[in-house]
N, C-alpha and C. Protein backbone atom coordinates (compact mmCIF):
# COMPACT_ATOMS: atom_id res chain seq x y z
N UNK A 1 107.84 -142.69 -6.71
CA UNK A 1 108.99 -143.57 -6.73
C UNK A 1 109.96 -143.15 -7.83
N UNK A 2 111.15 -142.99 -7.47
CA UNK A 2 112.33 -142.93 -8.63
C UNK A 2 112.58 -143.77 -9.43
N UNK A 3 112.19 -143.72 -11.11
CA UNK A 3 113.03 -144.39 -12.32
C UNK A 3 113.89 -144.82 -11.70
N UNK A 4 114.43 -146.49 -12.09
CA UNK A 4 115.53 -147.06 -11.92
C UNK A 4 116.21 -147.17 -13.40
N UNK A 5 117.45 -146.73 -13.20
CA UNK A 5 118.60 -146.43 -14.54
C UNK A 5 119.48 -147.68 -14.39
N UNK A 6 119.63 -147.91 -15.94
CA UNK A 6 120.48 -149.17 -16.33
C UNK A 6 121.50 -148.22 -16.96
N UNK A 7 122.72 -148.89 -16.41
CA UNK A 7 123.88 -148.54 -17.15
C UNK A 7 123.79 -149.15 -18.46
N UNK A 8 124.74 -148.17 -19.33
CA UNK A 8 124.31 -148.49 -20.67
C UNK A 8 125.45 -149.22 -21.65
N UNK A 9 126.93 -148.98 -20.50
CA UNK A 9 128.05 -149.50 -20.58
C UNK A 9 128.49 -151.21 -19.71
N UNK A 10 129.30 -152.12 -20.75
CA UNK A 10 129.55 -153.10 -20.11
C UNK A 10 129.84 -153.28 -18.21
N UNK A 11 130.72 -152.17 -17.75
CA UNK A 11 131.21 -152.00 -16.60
C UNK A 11 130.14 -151.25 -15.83
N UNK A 12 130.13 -151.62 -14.38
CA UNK A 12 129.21 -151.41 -13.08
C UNK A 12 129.68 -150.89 -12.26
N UNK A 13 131.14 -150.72 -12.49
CA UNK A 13 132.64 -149.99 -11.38
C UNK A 13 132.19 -148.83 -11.79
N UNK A 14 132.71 -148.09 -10.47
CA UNK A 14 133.28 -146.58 -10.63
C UNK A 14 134.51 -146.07 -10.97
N UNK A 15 134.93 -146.33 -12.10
CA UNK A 15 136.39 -146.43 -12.25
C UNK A 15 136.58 -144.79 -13.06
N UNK A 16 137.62 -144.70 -13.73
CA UNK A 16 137.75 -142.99 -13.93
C UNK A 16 137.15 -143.07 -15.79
N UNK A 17 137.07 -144.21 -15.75
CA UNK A 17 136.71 -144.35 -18.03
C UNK A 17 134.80 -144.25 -17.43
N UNK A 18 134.40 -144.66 -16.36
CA UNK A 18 133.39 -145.41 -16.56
C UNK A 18 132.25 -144.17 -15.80
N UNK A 19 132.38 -143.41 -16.36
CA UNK A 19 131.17 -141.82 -15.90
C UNK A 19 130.45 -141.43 -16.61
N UNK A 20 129.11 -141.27 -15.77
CA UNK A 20 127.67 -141.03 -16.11
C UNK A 20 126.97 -139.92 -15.71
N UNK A 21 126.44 -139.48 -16.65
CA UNK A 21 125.34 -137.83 -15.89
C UNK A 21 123.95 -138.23 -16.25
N UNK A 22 123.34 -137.87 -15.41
CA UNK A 22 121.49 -138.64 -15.78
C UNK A 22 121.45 -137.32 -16.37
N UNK A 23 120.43 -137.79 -17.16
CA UNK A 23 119.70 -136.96 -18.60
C UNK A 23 117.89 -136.80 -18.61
N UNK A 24 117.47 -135.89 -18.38
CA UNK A 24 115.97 -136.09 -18.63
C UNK A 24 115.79 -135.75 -20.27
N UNK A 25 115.01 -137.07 -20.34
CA UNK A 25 114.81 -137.00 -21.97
C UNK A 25 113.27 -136.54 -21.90
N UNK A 26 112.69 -136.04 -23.31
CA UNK A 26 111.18 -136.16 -23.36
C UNK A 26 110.39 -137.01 -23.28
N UNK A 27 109.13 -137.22 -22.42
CA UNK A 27 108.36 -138.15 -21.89
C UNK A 27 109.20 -138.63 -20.42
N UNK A 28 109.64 -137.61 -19.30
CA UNK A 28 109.98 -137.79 -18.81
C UNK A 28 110.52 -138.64 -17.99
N UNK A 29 111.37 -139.28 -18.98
CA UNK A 29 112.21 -140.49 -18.51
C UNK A 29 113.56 -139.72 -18.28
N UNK A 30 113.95 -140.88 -17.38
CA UNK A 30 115.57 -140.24 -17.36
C UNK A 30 116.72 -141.63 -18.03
N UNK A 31 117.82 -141.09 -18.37
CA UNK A 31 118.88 -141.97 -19.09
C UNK A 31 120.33 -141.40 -18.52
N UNK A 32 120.99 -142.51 -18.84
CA UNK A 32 122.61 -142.56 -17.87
C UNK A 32 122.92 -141.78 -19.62
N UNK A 33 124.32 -140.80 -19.58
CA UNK A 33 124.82 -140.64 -20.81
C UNK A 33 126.13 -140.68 -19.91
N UNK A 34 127.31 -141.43 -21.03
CA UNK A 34 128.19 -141.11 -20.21
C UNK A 34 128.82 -140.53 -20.98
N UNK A 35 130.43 -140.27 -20.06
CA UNK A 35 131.23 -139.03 -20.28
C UNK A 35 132.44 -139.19 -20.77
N UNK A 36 132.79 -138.43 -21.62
CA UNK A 36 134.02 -138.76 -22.32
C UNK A 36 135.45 -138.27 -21.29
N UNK A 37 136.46 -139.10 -22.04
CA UNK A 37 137.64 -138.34 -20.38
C UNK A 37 138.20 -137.06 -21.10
N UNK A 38 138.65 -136.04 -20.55
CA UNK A 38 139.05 -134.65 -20.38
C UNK A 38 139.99 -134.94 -21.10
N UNK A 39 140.25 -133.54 -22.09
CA UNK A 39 141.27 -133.84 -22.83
C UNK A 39 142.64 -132.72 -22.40
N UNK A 40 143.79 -133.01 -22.14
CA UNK A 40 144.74 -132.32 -21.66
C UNK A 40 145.66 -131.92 -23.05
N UNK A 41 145.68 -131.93 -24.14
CA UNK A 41 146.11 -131.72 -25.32
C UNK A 41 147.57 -131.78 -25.31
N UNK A 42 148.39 -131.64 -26.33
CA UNK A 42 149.80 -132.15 -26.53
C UNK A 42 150.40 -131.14 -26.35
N UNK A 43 151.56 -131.77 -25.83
CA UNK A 43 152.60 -130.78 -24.68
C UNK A 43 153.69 -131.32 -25.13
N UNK A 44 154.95 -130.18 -24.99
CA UNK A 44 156.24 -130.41 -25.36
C UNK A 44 156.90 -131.60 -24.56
N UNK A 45 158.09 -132.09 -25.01
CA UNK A 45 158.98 -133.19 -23.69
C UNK A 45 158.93 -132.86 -22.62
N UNK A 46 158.59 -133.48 -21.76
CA UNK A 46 158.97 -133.23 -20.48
C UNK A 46 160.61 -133.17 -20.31
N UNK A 47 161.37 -133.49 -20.59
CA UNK A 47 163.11 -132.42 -20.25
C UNK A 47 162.93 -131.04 -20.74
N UNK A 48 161.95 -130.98 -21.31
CA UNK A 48 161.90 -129.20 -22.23
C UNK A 48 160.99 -128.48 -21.32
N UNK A 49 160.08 -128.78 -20.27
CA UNK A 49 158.94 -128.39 -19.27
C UNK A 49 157.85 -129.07 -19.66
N UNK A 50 157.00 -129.82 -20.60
CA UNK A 50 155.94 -130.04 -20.51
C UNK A 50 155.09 -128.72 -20.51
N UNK A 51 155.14 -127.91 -21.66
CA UNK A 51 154.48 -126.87 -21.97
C UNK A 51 153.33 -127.05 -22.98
N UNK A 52 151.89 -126.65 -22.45
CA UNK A 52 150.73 -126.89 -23.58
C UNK A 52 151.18 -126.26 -24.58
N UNK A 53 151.07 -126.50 -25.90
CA UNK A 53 151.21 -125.94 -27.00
C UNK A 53 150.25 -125.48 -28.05
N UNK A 54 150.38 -124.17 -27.81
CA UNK A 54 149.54 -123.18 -28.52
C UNK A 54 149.09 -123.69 -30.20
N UNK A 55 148.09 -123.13 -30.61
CA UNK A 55 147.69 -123.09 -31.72
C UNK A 55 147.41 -125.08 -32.24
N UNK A 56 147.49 -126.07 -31.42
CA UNK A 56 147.03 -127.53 -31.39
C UNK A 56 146.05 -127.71 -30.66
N UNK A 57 144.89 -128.60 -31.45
CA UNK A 57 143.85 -128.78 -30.93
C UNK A 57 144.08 -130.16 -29.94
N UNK A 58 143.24 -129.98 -28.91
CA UNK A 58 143.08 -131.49 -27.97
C UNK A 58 142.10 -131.85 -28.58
N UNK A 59 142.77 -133.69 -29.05
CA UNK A 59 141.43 -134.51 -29.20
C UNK A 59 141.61 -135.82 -28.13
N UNK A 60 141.04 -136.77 -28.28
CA UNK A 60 141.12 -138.09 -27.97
C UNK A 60 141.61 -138.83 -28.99
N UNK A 61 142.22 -139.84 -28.89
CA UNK A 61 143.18 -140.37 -29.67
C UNK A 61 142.02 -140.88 -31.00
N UNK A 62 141.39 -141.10 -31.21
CA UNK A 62 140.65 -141.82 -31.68
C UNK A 62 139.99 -140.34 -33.04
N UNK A 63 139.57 -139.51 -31.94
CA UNK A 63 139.04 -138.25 -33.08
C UNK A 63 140.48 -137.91 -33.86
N UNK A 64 141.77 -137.41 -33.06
CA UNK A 64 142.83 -137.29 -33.43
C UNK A 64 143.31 -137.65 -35.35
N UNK A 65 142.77 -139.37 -35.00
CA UNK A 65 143.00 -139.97 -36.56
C UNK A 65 142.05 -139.09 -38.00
N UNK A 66 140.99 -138.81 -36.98
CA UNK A 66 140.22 -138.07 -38.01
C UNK A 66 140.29 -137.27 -38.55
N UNK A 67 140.67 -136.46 -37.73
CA UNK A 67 141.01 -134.84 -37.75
C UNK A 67 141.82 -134.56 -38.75
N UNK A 68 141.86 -133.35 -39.65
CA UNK A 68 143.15 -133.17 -40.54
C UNK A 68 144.25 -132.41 -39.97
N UNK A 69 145.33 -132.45 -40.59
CA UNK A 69 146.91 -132.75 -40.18
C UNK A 69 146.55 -130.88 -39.45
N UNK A 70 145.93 -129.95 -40.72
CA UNK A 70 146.61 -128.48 -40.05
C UNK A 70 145.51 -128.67 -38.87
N UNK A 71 144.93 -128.96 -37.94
CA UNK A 71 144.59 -129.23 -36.69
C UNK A 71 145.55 -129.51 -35.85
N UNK A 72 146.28 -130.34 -36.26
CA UNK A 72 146.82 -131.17 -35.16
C UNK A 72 148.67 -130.54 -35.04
N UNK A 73 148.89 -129.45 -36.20
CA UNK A 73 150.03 -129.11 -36.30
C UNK A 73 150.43 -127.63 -36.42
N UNK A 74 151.40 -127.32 -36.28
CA UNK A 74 151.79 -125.51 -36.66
C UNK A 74 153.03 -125.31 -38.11
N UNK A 75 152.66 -124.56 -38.82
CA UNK A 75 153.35 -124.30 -40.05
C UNK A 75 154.68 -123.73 -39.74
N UNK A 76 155.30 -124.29 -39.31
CA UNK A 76 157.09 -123.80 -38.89
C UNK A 76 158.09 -125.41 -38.69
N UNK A 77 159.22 -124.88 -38.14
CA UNK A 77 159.55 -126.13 -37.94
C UNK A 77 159.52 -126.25 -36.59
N UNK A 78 159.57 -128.04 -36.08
CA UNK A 78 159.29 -127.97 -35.31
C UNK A 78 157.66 -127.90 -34.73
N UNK A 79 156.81 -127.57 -35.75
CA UNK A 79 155.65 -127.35 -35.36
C UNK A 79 154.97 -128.54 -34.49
N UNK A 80 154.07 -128.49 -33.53
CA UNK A 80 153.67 -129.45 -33.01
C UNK A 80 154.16 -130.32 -31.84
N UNK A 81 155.38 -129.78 -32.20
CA UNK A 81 156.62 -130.57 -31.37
C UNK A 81 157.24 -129.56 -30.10
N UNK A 82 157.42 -128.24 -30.62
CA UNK A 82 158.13 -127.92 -29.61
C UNK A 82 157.55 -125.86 -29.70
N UNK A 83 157.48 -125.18 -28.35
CA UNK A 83 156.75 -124.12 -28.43
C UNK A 83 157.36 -123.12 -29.32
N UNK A 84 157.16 -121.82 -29.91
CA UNK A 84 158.06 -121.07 -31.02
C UNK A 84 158.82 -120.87 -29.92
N UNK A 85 159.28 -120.32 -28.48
CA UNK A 85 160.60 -119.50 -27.99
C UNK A 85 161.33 -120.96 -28.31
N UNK A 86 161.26 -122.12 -27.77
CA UNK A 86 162.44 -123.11 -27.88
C UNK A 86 162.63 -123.49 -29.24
N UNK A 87 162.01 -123.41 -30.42
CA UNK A 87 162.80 -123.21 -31.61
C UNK A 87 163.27 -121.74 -31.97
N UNK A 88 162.99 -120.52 -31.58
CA UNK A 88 164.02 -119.59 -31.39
C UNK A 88 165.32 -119.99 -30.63
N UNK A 89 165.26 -120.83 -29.54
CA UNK A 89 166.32 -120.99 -28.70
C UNK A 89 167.36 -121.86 -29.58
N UNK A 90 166.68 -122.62 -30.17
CA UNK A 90 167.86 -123.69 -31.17
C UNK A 90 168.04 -123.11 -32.42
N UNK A 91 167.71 -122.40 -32.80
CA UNK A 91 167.98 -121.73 -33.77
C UNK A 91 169.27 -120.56 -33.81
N UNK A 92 168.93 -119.87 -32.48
CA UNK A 92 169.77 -118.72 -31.93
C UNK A 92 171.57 -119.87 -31.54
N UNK A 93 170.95 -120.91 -30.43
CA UNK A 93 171.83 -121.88 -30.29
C UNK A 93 172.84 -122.63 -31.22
N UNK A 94 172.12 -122.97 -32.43
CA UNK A 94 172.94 -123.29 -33.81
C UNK A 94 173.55 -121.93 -34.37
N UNK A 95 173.38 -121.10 -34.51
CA UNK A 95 174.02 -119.57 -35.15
C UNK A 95 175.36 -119.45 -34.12
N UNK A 96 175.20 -119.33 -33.17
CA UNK A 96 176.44 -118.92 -32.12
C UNK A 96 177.19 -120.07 -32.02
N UNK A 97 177.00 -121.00 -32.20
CA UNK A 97 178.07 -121.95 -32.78
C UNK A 97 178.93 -122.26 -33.82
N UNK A 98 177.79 -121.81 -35.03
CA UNK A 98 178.68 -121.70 -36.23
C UNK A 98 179.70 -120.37 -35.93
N UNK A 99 179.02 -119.99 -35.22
CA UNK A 99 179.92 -118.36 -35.34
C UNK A 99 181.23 -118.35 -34.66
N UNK A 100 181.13 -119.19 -33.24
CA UNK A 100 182.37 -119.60 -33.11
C UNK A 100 183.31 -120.58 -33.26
N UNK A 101 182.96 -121.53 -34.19
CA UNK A 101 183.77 -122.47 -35.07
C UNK A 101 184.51 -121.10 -36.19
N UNK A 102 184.02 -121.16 -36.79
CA UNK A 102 184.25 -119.25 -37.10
C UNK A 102 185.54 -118.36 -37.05
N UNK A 103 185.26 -118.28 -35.81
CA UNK A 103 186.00 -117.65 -35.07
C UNK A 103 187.33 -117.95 -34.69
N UNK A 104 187.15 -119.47 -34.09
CA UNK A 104 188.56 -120.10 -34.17
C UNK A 104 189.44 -120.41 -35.01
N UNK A 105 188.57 -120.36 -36.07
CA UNK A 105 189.23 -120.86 -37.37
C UNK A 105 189.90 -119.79 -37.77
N UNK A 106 190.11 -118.33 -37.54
CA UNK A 106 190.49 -116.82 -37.71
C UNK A 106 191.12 -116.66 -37.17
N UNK A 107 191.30 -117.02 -35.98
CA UNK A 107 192.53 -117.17 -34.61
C UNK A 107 193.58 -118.14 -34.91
N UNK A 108 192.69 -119.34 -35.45
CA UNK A 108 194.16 -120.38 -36.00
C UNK A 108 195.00 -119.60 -37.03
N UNK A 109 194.62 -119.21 -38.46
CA UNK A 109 195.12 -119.03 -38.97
C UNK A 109 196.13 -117.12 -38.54
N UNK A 110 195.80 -116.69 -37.99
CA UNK A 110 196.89 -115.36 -37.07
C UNK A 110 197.77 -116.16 -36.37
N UNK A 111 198.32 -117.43 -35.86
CA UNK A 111 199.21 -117.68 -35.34
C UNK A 111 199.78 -118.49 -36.52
């Protein structure tokens, strides 16, 4: 006859928080362990693509607090926040602007 397993969590649903893998422990019993949810780790804005971002660890919100900061961040600016090409891009983006404020200002003064 098959061990009957007690859930070990308040909930009896099959819901997506509420997952279990049987476990054979020693003295061959078996036990529900359940499962933590998948971690998809931090990604840029979605208007920017929603790009995973390199060199940040995925936690769960909860380990997250624990964790120290250079885990959870990259030493630049911008770090954490946005991938290195799109702070090349605003960077490159701010330069060619000053350059042609610049510019006009060189053209005003020839007339």
């Amino acid at each position: 006859m098959v061990q009957r397993l007690h859930l070990s969590k308040h909930s009896k649903f099959g819901t997506k928080s509420n997952k279990f893998v049987i476990k054979h422990v020693p003295g061959g019993k078996l036990i529900c362990q359940s499962i933590k949810k998948k971690v998809t780790g931090p990604r840029t804005p979605k208007y920017l693509g929603g790009v995973r971002l390199q060199g940040v660890k995925a936690f769960r919100p909860v380990d997250a607090k624990a964790a120290p900061k250079r885990r959870k961040t990259v030493s630049r600016a911008y770090g954490g926040v946005l991938t290195h090409a799109q702070v090349r891009d605003r960077v490159t983006r701010a330069f060619l602007i000053e350059e042609q404020k610049i510019v006009k200002k060189v053209l005003k003064r020839r007339k």
